[in-house]
Protein backbone atom coordinates (compact mmCIF):
# COMPACT_ATOMS: atom_id res chain seq x y z
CA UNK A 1 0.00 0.00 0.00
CA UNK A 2 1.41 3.55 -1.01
CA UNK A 3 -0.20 6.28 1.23
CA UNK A 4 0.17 9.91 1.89
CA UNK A 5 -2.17 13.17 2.79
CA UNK A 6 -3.87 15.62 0.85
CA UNK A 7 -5.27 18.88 2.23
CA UNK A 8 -4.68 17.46 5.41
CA UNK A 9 -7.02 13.96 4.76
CA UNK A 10 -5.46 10.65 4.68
CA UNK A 11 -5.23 9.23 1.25
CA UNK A 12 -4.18 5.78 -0.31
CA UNK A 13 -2.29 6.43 -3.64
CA UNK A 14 -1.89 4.44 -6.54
CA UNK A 15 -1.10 4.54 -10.30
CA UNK A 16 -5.49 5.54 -10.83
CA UNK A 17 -4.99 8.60 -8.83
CA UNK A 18 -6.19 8.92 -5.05
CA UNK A 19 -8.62 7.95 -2.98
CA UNK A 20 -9.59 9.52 0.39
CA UNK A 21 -9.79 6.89 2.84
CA UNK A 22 -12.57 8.25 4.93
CA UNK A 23 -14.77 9.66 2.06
CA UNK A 24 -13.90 5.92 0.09
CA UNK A 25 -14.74 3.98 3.14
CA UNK A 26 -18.33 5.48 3.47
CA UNK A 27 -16.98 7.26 7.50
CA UNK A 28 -15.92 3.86 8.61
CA UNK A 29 -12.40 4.82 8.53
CA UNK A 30 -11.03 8.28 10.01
CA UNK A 31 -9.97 10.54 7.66
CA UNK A 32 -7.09 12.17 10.49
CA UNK A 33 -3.27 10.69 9.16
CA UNK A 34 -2.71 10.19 13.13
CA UNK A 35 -5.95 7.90 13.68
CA UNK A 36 -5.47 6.23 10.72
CA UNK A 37 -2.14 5.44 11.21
CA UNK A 38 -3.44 3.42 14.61
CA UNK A 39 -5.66 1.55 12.47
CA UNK A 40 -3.45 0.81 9.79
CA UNK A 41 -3.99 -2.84 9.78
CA UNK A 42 -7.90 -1.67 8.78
CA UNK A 43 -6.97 0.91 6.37
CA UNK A 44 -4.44 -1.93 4.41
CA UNK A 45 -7.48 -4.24 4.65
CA UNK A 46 -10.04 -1.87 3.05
CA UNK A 47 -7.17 -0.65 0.34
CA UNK A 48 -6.61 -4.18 -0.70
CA UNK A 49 -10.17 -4.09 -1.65
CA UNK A 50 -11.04 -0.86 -2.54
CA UNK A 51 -12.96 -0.07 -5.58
CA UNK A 52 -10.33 2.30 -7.46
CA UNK A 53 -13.14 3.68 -10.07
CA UNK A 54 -13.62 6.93 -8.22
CA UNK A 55 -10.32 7.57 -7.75
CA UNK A 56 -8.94 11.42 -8.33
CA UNK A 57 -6.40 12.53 -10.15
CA UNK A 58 -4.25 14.83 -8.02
CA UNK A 59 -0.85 16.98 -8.51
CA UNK A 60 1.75 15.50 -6.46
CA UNK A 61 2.84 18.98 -5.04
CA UNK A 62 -0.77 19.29 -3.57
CA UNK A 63 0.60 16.52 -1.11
CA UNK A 64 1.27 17.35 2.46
CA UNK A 65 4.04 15.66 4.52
CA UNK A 66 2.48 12.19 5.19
CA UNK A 67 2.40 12.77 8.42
CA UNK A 68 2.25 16.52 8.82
CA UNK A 69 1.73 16.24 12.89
CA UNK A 70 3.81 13.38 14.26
CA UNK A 71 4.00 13.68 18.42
CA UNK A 72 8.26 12.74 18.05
CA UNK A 73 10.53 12.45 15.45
CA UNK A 74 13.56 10.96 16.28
CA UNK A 75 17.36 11.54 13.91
CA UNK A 76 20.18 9.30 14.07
CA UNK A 77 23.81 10.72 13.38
CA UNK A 78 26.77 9.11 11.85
CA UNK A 79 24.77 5.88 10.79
CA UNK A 80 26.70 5.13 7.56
CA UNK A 81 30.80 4.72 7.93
CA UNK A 82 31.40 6.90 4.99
CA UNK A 83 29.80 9.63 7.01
CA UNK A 84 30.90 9.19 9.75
CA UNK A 85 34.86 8.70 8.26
CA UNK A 86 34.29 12.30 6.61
CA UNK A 87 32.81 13.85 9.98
CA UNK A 88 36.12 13.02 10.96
CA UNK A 89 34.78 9.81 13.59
CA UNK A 90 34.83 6.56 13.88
CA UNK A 91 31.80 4.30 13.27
CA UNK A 92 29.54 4.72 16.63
CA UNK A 93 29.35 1.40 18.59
CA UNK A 94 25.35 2.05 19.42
CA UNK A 95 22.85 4.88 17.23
CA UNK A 96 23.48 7.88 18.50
CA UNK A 97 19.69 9.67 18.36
CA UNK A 98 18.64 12.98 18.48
CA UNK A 99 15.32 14.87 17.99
CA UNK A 100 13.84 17.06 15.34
CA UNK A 101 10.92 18.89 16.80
CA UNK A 102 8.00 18.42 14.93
CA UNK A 103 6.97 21.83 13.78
CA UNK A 104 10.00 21.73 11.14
CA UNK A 105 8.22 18.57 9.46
CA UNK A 106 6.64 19.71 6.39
CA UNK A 107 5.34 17.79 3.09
CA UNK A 108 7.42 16.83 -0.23
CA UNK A 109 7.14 20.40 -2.36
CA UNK A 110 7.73 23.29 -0.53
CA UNK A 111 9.51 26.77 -0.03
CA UNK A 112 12.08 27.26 2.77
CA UNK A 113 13.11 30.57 3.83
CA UNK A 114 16.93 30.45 4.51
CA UNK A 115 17.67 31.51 8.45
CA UNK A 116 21.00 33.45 9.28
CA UNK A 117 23.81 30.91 9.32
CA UNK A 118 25.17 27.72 6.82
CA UNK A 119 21.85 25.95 6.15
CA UNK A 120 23.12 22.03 4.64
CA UNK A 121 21.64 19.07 3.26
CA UNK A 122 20.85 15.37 4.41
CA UNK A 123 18.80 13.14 2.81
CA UNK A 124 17.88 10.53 4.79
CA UNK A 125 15.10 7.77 4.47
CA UNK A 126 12.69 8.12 7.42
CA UNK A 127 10.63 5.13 8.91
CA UNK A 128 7.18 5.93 9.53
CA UNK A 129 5.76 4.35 12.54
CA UNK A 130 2.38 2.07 12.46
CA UNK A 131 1.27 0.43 15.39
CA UNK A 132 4.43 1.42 17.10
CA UNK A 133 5.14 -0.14 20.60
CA UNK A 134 7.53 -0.49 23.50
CA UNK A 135 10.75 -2.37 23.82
CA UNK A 136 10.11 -4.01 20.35
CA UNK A 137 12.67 -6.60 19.24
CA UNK A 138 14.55 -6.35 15.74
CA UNK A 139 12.43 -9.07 14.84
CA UNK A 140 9.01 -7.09 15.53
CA UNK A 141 10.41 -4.16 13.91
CA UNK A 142 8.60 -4.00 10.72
CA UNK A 143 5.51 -5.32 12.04
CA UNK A 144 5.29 -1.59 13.93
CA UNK A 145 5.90 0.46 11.16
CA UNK A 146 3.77 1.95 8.51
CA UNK A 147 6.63 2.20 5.64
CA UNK A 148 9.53 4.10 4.38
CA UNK A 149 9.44 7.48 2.96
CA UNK A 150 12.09 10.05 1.90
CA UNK A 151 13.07 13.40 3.79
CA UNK A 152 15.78 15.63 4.29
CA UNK A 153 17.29 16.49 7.85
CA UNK A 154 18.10 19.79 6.64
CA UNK A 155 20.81 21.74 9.55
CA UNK A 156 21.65 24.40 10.15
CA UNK A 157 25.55 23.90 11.31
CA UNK A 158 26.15 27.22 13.18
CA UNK A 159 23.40 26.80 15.37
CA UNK A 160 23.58 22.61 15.62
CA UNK A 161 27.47 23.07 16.48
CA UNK A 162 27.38 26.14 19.04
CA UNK A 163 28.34 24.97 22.61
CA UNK A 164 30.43 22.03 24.16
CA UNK A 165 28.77 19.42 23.84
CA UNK A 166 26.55 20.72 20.99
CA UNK A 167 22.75 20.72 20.97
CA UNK A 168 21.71 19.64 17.46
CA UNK A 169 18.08 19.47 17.85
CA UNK A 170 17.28 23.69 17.06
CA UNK A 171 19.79 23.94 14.13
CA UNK A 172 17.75 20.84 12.42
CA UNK A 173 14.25 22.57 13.62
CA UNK A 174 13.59 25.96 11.65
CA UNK A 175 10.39 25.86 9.68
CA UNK A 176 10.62 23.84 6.87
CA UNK A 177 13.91 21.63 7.86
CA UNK A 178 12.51 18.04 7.92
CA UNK A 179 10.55 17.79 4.33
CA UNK A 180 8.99 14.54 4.14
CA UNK A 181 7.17 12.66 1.34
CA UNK A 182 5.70 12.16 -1.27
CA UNK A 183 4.25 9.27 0.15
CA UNK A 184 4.53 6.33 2.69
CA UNK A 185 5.15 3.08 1.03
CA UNK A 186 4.25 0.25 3.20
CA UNK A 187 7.50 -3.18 3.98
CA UNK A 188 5.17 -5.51 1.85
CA UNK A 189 5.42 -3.22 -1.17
CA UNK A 190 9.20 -3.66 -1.50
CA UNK A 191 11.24 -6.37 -2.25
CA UNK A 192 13.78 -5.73 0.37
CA UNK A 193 12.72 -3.02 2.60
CA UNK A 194 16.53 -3.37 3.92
CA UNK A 195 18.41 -2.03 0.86
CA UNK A 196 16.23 1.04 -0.64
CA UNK A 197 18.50 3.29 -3.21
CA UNK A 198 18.46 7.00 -2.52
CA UNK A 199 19.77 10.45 -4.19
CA UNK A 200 19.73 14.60 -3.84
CA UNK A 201 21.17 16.94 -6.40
CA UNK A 202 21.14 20.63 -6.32
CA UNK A 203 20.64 22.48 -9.05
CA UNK A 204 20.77 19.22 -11.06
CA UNK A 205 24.59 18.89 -9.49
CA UNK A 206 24.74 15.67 -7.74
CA UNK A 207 25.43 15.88 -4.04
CA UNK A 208 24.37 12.43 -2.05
CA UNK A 209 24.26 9.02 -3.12
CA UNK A 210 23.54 5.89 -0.87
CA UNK A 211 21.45 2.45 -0.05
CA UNK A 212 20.10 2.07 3.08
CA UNK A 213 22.06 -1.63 3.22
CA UNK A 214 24.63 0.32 3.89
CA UNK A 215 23.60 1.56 7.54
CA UNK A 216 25.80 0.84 10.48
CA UNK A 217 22.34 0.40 12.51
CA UNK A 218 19.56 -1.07 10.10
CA UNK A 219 16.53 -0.23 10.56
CA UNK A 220 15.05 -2.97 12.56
CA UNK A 221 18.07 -2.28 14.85
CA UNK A 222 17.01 1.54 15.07
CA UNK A 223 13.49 0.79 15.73
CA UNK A 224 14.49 -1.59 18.86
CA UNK A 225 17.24 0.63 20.21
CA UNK A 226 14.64 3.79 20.40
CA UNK A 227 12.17 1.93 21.52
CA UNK A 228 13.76 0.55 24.71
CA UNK A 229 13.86 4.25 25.76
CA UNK A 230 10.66 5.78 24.00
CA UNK A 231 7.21 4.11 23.33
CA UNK A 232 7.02 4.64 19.58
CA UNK A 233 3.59 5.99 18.69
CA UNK A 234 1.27 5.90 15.74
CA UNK A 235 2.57 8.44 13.06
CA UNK A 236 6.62 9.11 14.46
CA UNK A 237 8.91 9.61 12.28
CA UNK A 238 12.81 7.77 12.65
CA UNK A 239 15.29 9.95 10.31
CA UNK A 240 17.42 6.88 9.88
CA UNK A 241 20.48 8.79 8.63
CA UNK A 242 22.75 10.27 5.80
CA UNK A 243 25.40 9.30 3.70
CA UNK A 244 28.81 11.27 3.34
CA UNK A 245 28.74 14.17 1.23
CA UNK A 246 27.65 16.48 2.77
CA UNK A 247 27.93 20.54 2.52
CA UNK A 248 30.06 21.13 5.61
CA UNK A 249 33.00 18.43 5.07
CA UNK A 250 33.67 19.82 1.41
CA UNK A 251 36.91 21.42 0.38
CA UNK A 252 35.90 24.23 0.92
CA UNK A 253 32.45 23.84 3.00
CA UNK A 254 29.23 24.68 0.65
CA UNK A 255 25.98 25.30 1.78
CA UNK A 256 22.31 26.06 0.78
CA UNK A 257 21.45 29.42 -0.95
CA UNK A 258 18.43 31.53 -1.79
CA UNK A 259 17.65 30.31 -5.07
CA UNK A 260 19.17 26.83 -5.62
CA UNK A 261 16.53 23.55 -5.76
CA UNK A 262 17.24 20.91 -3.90
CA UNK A 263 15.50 17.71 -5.33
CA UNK A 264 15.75 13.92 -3.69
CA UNK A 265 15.00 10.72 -5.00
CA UNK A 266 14.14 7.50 -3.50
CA UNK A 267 13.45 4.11 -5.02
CA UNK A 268 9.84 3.23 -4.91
CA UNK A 269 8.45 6.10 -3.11
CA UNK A 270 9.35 9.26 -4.91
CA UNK A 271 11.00 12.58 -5.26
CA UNK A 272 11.12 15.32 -3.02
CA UNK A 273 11.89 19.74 -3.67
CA UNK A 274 12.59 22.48 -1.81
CA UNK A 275 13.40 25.60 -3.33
CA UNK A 276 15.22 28.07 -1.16
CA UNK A 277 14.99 31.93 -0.18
């Protein structure tokens, strides 16, 4: 199942267009992303089934994030040993998580005003949690998700790296800094939900390549790890990570300007675009 929200409504996507799940489902299901994410395991049921012939056509960049109010959203730093090697450490022996406060999250198409400072990039694959859970084992992992979806844990580094230790959670919270989207695509839909290809460019300049086989921490691993600390909840989102190449660790450092377009890509579930000012 590939699902996402429109005009703040839960919808189920597919190659006829979209259907609204609540409007589709006569009022049996809720139409909220947040209460239908707790009854995911109905909404999958009724999509598997669901008569397609009213389906709408709709513009992708009239999508919102897929989950445009999750209640946490966790990040996880140096989770790919090409990363880490360029940040100038050594692969982390447990995932080292911080936060992204939720008002940053924001859907796959937008406009972000630049703040003061050296805004960069991350793309990162984000896990989207279903019926969520606590202390879940690796083994459970997928079970308690909704899907994969593509965003970018966009930072920025004066504010992340000010103070000994750092604080990274502000510098990766300005509006608009966690883009999410297009849409949610659910474990069953992919062959391998363990090795999903991603890619950002800027200005049609390639920046970011990776596969998420290539994690230090997998995803089943982040999902238990968290968990042992936080009850994951319907509709959280897990930043799993980024590759190496990014704008700070460049000779010389680059970052985001007013003007450039930043566009990611992600097998299976989509592209992403934020265009900067």
């Amino acid at each position: 199942m590939r699902f996402g929200c429109r005009h703040g409504r839960f919808v189920l996507v597919g190659h006829a267009g979209v259907l609204d799940l609540a409007d589709a489902s006569g009022g049996a299901l809720p139409s909220d992303p947040l209460e239908a994410l707790a009854r995911l395991g109905e909404a999958r049921s009724f999509a598997a089934t669901a008569d397609w012939t009213d389906a709408g056509p709709y513009d992708p960049a009239e999508l919102d994030a897929p989950v445009p109010r999750p209640r946490q959203v966790f990040a996880v730093a140096l989770n790919y040993r090409p990363h880490a090697a360029e940040a100038g450490f050594s692969p982390p022996a447990q995932p080292l998580v911080f936060t992204k406060f939720p008002s940053c999250i924001t859907g796959p198409d937008v406009d972000v005003t630049l703040p003061p400072g050296n805004v960069d990039w991350e793309i990162e694959v984000v896990a989207v949690v279903g019926a969520g859970g606590f202390r879940l084992d690796r083994d459970g992992a997928w079970a308690a998700l909704a899907g994969l979806t593509l965003g970018q844990d966009l930072s920025e580094r004066q504010v992340q790296l000010a103070g000994t230790p750092p604080q990274f959670s502000l510098g990766k919270s300005f509006p608009g800094f966690g883009p999410t989207g297009p849409v949610v695509v659910t474990p069953d839909e992919l062959a391998d939900p363990d090795d999903i290809g991603f890619e950002s460019l800027v200005d049609g300049e390639p920046l970011q390549r990776g596969r998420t086989s290539e994690m230090i921490f997998p995803v089943p691993d982040l999902v238990e790890y968290i968990s042992s600390v936080c009850p994951l909840l319907p509709g959280d989102l897990i930043f799993t990570g980024t590759p190496a190449g990014v704008g700070n660790r460049m000779q010389p450092p680059r970052f985001l300007a007013p003007g450039q377009t930043l566009v990611s890509r992600m097998e299976h579930v989509g592209e992403i675009r934020q265009r900067f000012h």
